[in-house]
Protein backbone atom coordinates (compact mmCIF):
# COMPACT_ATOMS: atom_id res chain seq x y z
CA UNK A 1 -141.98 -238.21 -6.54
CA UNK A 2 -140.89 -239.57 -10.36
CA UNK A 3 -144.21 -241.42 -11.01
CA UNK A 4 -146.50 -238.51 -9.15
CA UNK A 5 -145.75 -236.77 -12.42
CA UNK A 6 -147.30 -239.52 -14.80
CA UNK A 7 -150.12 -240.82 -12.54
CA UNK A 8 -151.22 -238.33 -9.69
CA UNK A 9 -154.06 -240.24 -8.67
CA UNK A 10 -152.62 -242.88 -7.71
CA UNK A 11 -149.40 -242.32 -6.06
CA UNK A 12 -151.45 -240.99 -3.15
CA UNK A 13 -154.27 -243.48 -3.08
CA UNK A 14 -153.73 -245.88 0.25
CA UNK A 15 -150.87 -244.14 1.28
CA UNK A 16 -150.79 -241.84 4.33
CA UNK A 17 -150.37 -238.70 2.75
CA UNK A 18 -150.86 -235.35 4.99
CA UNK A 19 -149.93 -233.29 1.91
CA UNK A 20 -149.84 -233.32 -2.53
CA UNK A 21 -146.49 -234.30 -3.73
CA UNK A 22 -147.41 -231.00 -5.80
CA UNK A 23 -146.92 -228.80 -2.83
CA UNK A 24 -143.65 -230.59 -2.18
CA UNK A 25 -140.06 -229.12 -3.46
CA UNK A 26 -138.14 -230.51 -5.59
CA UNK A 27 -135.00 -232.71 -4.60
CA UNK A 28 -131.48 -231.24 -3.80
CA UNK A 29 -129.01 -231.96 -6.49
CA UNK A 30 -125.66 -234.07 -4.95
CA UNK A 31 -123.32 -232.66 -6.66
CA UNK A 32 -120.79 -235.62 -5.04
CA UNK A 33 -123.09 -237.82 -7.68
CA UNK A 34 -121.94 -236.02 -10.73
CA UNK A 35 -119.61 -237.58 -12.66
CA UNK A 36 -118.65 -235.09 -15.42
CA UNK A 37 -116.61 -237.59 -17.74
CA UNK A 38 -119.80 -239.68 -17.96
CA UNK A 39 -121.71 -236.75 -18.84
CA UNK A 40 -118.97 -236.08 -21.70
CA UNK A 41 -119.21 -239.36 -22.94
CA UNK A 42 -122.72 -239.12 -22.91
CA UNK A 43 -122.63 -235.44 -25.21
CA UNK A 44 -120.46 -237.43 -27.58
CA UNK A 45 -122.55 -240.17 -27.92
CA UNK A 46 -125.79 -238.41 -28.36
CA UNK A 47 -123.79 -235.68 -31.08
CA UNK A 48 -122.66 -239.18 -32.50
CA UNK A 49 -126.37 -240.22 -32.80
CA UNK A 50 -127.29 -236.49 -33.77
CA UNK A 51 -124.83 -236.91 -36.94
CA UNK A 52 -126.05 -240.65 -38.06
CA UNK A 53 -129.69 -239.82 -37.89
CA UNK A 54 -128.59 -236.72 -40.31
CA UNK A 55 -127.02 -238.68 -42.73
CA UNK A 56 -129.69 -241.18 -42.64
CA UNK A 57 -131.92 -238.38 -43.51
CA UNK A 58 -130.39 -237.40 -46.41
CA UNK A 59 -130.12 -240.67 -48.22
């Protein structure tokens, strides 16, 4: 489903396909999968990043 965004044409070539991938709906979420301390973490980080790249501006 991932790559039938970036190459359509060929995700379906060979393959025994009665229907596009485009005409398919999109996955369920698991929510059981969704660790929100790692998504913290992950806000922090990228404000962290955010910050650096600011002060690297301005110098």
């Amino acid at each position: 489903l991932f790559l039938k965004m970036f190459k359509p044409h060929l995700n379906e070539m060979g393959m025994d396909v009665t229907e596009s991938i485009h005409l398919q709906n999109w996955p369920e979420t698991d929510k059981t999968k969704i660790d929100s301390k790692l998504e913290e973490e992950m806000r922090f980080v990228r404000d962290l990043i955010e910050s650096i790249r600011a002060l690297k501006e301005e110098n």
